[in-house]
Protein backbone atom coordinates (compact mmCIF):
# COMPACT_ATOMS: atom_id res chain seq x y z
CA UNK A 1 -2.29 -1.44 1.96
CA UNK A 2 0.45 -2.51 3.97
CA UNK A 3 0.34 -4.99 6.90
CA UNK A 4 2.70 -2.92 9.09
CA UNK A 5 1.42 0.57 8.34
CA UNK A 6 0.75 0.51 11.70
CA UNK A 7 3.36 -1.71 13.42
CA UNK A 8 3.86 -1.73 17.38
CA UNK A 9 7.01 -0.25 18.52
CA UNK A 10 8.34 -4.31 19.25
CA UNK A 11 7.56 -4.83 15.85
CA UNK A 12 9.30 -2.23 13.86
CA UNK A 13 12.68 -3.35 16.14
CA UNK A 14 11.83 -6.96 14.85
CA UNK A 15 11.78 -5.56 11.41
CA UNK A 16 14.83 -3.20 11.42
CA UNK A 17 16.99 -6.13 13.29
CA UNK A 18 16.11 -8.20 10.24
CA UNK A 19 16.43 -5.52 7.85
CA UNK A 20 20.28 -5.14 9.07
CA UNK A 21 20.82 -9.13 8.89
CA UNK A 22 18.74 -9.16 5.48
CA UNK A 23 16.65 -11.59 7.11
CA UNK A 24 13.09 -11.90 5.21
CA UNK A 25 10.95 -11.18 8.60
CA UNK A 26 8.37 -9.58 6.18
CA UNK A 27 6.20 -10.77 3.65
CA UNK A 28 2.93 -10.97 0.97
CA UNK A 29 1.43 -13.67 -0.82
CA UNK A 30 -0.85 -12.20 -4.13
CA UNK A 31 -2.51 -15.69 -4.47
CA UNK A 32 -5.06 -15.01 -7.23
CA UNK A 33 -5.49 -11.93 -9.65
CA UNK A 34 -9.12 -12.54 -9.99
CA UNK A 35 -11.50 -9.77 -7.95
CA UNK A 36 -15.20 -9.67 -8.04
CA UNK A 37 -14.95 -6.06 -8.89
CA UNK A 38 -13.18 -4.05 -11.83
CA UNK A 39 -11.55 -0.68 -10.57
CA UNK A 40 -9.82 1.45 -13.43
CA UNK A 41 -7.00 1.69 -11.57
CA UNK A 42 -6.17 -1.76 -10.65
CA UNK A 43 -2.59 -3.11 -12.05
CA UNK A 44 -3.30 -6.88 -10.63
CA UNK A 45 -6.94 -7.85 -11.88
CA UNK A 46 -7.26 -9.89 -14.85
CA UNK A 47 -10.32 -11.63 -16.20
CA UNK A 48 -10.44 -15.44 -15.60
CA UNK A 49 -9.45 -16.05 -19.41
CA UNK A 50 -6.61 -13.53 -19.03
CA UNK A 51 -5.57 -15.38 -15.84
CA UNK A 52 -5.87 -18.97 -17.87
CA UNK A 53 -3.77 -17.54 -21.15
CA UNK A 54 -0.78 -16.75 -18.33
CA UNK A 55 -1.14 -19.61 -15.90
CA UNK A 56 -3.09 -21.05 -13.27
CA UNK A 57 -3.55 -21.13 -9.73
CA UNK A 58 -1.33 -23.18 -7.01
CA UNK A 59 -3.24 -24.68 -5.03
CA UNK A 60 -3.22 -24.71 -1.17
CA UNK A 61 -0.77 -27.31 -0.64
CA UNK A 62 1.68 -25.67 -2.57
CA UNK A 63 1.68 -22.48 -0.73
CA UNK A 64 1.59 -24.64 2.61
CA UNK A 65 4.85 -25.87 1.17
CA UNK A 66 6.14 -22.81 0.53
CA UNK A 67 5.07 -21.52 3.91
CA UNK A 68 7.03 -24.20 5.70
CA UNK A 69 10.45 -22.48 3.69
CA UNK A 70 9.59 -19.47 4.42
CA UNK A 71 8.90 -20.23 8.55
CA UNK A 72 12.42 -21.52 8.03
CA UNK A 73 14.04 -18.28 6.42
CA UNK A 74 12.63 -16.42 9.62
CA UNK A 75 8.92 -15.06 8.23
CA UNK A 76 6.96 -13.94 10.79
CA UNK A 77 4.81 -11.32 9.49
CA UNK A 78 2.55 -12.57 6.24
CA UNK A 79 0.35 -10.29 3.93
CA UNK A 80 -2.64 -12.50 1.69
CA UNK A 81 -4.13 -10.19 -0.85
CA UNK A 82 -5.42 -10.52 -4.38
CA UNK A 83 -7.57 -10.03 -6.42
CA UNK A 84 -9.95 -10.52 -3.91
CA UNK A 85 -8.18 -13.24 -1.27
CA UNK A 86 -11.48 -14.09 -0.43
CA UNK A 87 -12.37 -15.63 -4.02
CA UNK A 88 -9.17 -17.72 -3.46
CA UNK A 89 -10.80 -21.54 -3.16
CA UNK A 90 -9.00 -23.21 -0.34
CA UNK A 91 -8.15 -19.98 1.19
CA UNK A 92 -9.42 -21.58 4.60
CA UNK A 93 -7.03 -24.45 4.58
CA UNK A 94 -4.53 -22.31 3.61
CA UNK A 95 -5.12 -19.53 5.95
CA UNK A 96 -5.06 -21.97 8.76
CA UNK A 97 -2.22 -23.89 7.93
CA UNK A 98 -0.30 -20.56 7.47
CA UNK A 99 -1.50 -19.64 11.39
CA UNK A 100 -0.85 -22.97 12.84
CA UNK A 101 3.41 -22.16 11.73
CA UNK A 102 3.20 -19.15 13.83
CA UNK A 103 2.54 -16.41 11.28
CA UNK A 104 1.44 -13.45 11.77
CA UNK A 105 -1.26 -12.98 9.39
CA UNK A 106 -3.22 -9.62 8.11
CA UNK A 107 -5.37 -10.02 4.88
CA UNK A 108 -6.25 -7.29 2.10
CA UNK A 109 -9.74 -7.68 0.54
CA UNK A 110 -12.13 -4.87 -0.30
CA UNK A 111 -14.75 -6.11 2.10
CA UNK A 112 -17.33 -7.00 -0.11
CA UNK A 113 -17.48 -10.94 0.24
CA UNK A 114 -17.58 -10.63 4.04
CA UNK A 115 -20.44 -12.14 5.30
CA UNK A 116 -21.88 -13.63 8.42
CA UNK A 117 -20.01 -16.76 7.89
CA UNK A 118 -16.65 -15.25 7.11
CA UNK A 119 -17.07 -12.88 9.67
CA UNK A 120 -17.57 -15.97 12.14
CA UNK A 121 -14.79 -17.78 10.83
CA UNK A 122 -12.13 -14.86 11.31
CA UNK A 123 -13.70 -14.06 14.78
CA UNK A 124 -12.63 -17.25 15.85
CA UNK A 125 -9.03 -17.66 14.09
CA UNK A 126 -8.09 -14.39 14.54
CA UNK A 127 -5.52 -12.16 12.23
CA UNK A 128 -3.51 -9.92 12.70
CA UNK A 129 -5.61 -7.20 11.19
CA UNK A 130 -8.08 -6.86 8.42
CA UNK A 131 -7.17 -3.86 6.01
CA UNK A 132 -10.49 -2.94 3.80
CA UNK A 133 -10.31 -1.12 0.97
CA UNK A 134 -13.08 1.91 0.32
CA UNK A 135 -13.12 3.25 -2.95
CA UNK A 136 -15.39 5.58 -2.60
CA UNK A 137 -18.29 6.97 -0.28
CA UNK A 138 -21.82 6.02 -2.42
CA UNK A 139 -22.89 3.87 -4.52
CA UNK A 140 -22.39 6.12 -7.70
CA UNK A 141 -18.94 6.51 -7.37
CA UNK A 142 -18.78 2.51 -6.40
CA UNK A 143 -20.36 2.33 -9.91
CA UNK A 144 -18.20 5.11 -11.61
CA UNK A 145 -14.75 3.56 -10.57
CA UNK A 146 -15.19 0.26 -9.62
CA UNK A 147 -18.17 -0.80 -11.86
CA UNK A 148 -19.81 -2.64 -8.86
CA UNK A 149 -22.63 -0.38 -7.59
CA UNK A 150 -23.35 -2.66 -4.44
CA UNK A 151 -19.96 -2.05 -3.20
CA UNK A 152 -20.20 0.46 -0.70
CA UNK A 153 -23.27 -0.93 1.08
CA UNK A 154 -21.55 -4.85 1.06
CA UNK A 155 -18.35 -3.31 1.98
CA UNK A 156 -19.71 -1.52 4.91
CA UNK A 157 -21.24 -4.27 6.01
CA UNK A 158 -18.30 -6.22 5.91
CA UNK A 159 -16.60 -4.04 8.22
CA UNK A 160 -19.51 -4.03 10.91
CA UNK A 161 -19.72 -7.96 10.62
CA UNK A 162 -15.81 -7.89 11.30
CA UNK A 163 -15.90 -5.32 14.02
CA UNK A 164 -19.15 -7.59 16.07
CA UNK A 165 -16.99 -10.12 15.87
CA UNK A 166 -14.01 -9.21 17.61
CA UNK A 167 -11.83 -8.80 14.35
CA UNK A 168 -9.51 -5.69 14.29
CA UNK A 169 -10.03 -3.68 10.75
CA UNK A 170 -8.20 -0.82 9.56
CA UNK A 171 -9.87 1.23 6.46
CA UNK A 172 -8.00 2.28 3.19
CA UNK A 173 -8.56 4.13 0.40
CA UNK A 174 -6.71 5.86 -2.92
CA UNK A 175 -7.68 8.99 -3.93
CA UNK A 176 -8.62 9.54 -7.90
CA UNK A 177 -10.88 12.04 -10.01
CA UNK A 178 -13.01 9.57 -9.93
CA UNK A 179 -13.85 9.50 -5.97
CA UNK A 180 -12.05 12.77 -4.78
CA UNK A 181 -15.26 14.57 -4.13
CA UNK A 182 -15.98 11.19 -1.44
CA UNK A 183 -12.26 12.54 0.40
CA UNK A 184 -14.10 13.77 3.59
CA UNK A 185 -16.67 11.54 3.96
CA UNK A 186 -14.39 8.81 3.59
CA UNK A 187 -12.12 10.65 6.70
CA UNK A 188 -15.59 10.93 8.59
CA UNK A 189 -15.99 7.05 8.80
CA UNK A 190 -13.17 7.01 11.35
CA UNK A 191 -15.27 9.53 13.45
CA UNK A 192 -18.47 7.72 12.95
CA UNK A 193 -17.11 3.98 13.45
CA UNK A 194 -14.27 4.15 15.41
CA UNK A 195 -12.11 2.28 12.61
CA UNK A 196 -9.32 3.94 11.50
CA UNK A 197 -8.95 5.23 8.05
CA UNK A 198 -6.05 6.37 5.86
CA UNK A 199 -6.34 7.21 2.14
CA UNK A 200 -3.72 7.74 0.09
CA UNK A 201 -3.52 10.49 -2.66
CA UNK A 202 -0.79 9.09 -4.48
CA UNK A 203 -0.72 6.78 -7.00
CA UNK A 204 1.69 4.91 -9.37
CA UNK A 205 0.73 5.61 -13.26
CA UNK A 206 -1.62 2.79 -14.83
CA UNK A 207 0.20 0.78 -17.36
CA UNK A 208 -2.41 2.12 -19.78
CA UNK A 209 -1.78 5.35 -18.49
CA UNK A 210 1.98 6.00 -18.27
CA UNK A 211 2.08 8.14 -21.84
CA UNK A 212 -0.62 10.42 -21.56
CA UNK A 213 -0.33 14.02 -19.74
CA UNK A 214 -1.45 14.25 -16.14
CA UNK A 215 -4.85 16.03 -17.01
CA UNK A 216 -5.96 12.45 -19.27
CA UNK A 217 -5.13 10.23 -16.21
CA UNK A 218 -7.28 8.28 -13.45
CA UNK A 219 -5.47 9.75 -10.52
CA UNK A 220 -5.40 12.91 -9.52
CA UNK A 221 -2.98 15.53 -10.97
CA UNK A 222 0.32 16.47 -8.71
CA UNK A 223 -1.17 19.53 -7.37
CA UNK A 224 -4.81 17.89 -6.34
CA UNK A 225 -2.54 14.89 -4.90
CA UNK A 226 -0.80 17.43 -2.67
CA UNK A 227 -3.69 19.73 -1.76
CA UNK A 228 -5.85 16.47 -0.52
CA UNK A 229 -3.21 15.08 1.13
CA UNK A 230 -2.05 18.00 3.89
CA UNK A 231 -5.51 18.20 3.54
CA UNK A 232 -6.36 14.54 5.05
CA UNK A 233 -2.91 15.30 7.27
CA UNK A 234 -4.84 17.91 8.83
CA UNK A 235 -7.28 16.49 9.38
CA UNK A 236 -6.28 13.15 11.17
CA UNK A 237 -3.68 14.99 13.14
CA UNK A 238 -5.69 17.86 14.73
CA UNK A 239 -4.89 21.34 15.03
CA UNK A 240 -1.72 21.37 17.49
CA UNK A 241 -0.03 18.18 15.62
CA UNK A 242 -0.53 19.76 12.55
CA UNK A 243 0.91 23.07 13.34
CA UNK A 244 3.86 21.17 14.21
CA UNK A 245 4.06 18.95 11.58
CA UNK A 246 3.77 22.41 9.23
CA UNK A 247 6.74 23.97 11.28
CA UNK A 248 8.72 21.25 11.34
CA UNK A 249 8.31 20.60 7.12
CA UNK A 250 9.22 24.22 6.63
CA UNK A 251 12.48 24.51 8.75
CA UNK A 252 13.41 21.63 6.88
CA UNK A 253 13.48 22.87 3.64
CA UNK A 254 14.87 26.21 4.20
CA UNK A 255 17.25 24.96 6.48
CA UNK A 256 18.22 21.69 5.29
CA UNK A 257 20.89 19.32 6.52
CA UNK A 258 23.83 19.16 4.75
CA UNK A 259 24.66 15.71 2.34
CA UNK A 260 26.35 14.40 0.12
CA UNK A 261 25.02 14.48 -3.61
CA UNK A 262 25.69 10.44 -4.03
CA UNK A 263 23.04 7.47 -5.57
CA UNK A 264 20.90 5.87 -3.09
CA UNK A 265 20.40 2.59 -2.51
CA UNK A 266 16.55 1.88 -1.72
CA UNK A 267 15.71 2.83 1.83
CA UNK A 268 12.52 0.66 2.51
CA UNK A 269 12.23 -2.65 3.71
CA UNK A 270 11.76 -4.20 0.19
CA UNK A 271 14.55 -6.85 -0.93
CA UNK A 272 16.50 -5.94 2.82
CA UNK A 273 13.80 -7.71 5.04
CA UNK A 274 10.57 -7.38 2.80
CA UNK A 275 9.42 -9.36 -0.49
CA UNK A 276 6.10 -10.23 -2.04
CA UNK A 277 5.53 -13.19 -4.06
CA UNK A 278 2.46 -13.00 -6.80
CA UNK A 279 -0.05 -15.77 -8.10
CA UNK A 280 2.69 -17.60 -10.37
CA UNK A 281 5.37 -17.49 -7.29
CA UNK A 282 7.52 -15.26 -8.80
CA UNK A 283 9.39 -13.15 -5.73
CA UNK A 284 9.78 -9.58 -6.16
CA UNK A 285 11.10 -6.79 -3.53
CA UNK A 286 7.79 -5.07 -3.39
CA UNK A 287 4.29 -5.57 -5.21
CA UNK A 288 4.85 -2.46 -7.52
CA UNK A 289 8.08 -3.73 -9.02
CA UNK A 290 8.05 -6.70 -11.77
CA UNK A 291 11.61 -6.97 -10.95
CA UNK A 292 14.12 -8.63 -10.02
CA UNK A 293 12.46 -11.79 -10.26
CA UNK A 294 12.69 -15.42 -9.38
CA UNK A 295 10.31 -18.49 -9.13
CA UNK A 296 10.19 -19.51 -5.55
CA UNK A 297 8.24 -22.69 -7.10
CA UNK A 298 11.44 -23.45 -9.55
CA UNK A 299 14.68 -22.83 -7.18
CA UNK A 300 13.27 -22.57 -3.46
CA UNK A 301 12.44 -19.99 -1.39
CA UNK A 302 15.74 -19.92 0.22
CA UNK A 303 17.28 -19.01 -3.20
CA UNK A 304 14.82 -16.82 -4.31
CA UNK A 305 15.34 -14.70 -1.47
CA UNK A 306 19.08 -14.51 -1.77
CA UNK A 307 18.63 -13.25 -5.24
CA UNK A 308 16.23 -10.57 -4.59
CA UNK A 309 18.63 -9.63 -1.91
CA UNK A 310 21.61 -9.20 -4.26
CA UNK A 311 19.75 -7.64 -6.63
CA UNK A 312 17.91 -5.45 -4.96
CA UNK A 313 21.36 -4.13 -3.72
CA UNK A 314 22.14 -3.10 -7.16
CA UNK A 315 19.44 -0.71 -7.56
CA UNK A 316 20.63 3.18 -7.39
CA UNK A 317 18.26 6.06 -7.00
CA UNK A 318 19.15 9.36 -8.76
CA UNK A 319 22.24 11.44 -6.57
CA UNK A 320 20.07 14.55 -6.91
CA UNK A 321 16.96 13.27 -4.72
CA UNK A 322 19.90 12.68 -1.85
CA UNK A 323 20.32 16.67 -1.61
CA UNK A 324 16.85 17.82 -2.31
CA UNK A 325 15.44 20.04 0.12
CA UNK A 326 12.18 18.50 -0.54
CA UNK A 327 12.97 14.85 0.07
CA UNK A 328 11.18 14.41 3.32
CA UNK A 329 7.78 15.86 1.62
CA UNK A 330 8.36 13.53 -1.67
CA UNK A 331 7.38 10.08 -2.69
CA UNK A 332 9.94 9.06 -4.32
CA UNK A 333 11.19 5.23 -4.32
CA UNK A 334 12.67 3.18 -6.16
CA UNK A 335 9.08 1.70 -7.50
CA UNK A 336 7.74 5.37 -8.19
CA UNK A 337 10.90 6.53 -9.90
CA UNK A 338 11.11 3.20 -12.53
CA UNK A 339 7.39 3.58 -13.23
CA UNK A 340 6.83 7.28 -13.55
CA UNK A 341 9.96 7.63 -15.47
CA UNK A 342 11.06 4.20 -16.83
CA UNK A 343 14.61 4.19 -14.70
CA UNK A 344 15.17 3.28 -11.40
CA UNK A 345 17.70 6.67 -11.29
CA UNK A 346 14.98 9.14 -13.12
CA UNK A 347 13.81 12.07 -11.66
CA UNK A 348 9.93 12.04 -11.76
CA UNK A 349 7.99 15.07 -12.65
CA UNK A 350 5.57 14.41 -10.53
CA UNK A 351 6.58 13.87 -7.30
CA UNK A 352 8.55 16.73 -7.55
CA UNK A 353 5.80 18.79 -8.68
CA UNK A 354 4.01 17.19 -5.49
CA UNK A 355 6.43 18.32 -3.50
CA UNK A 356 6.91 21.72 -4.49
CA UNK A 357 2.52 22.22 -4.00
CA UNK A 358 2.83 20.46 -0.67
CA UNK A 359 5.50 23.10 0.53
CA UNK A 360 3.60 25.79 -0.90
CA UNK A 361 0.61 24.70 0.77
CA UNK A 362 1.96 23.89 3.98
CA UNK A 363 3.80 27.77 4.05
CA UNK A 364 -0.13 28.97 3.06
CA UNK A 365 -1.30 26.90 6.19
CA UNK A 366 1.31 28.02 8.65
CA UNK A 367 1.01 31.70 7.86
CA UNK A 368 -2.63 31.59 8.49
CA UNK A 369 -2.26 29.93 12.15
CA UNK A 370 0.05 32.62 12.90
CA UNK A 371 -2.88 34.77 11.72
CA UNK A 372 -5.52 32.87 13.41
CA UNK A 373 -7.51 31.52 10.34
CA UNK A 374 -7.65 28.11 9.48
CA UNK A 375 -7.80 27.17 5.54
CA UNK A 376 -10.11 24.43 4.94
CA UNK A 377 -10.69 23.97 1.55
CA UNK A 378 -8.57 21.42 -0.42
């Protein structure tokens, strides 16, 4: 989950002024890839051997130093996430001595460590915002996906001790076969708590994953991705939004604007004012892509960020996505396109495949407002 998913209006003009000087406002730290839990789809988590056989963990005063570089280089906004932050063992220290620069600090963790003293501690050194993930809406599919059975209990506990204590939380979620059925409970916790709640439908392919058809995968197949996402659209945007938002998608793809069929350069904020840096320090654009690459640890932050920058420059997306008449209901990025296809200018099957459904369903849903019915079922 992102730290600026739901940035203030200041904010995003921060972040686009720095996106047009290339200056690295934005940022994430990944500082361990150990997490009390096991999901199936996770593509950070490793086992503490695993962890040992690749490296180990810098410890606090080397991220301190590191945060001093990058409070020089201009970052204001700072991501921790895992793994499970929480786990990490001087996160405290570190936390704190990231604050006391000026950082603006939201953390990831999946809510499950949060107890009375955590929730104390962040009450009183505020963040930014706390994003929790929910994977699910009972303790069976806690058990079926994320082979920790407690997990929905501890997690919504977490979020209560949070919440009592004056700490804002925002509630995510992916959507797989494994928890899909949970899809409107999960959208009822908003309703019931007041927190708000966004689950995503689409995910990357699992490493493990990548070569088998759609039907063998953890995540849900293009068609179910669409369907439960307009589905969870509806939903959080109410009746009148959503009629617009369904008017507005369909004029633009029978009437789209003209363009130019030329390679794109990555749109996002990733590698233009955006990077993450994982558990070893290597720098990356975004947390889905293992490259470009640099140890921040070995050459500086400084450099590291200069590198990504040129680099990430170099990347071209496929000319045909710039023309499609489905490009403002796809997923496409440079990430999804090098993972679901293996090039950074493929085409994926999938998100077009999502796209097309998402049309489809979005016509369905229009014509029956005109007609006065309302479809419902996902």
């Amino acid at each position: 989950m992102e730290q600026l998913e739901a940035a203030t209006t200041v904010e995003r003009m921060l972040l686009e002024q720095a996106k047009r000087t290339r200056t690295p406002a934005n940022g994430s730290i990944e500082l361990l890839p150990l997490c009390n839990m096991n999901c199936d789809m996770c593509y950070v988590r490793l086992s503490r051997e695993e962890m040992e056989r690749q490296g180990r963990l810098r410890t606090a005063d080397e991220w301190l130093d590191i945060g001093k570089q990058m409070k020089k280089a201009g970052v204001l906004f700072l991501l921790l996430t895992g793994g499970e932050p929480f786990l990490y063992p001087d996160f405290r220290r570190l936390y704190l001595g990231l604050r006391e620069m000026g950082m603006i600090i939201t953390i990831n963790t999946n809510g499950t460590l949060i107890d009375e003293e955590w929730a104390e501690f962040l009450g009183k050194y505020k963040p930014r915002r706390v994003n929790v993930t929910l994977y699910g809406a009972s303790r069976e599919t806690y058990a079926k996906l994320c082979h920790y059975s407690d997990g929905y209990e501890r997690t919504l506990k977490g979020i209560r001790l949070l919440r009592e204590h004056g700490v804002d939380v925002k509630v995510g979620g992916s959507l797989t076969r494994a928890n899909k059925d949970d899809l409107d409970k999960l959208l009822d916790i908003e309703q019931e708590s007041g927190v708000p709640v966004r689950i995503d439908t689409y995910m990357m392919p699992a490493t493990r994953e990548r070569e088998m058809p759609y039907n063998m995968q953890s995540r849900l197949s293009p068609e179910e991705a669409a369907r439960a996402r307009i589905h969870a659209l509806k939903r959080e945007m109410g009746p009148e939004l959503f009629a617009q938002y369904a008017q507005q998608s369909i004029m633009k793809a029978d009437h789209p604007a003209p363009a130019q069929e030329v390679p794109g350069h990555m749109a996002c904020m990733a590698g233009q004012c955006s990077f993450t840096v994982n558990w070893q320090g290597e720098m990356r654009p975004c947390v889905i892509l293992s490259g470009p690459a640099v140890s921040v640890f070995d050459v500086g932050f400084e450099a590291a960020w200069k590198y990504i920058v040129e680099e990430t420059g170099r990347i071209l997306l496929n000319a045909k996505c710039s023309v499609c008449h489905l490009r403002h209901l796809c997923r496409t990025c440079a990430a999804s396109a090098l993972l679901e296809t293996g090039s950074y200018d493929g085409v994926p099957d999938y998100m077009c495949r999502y796209a097309e459904e998402s049309l489809e369903i979005l016509r369905k849903e229009w014509e029956s407002l005109q007609n006065g019915k309302d479809i419902s079922d996902w």
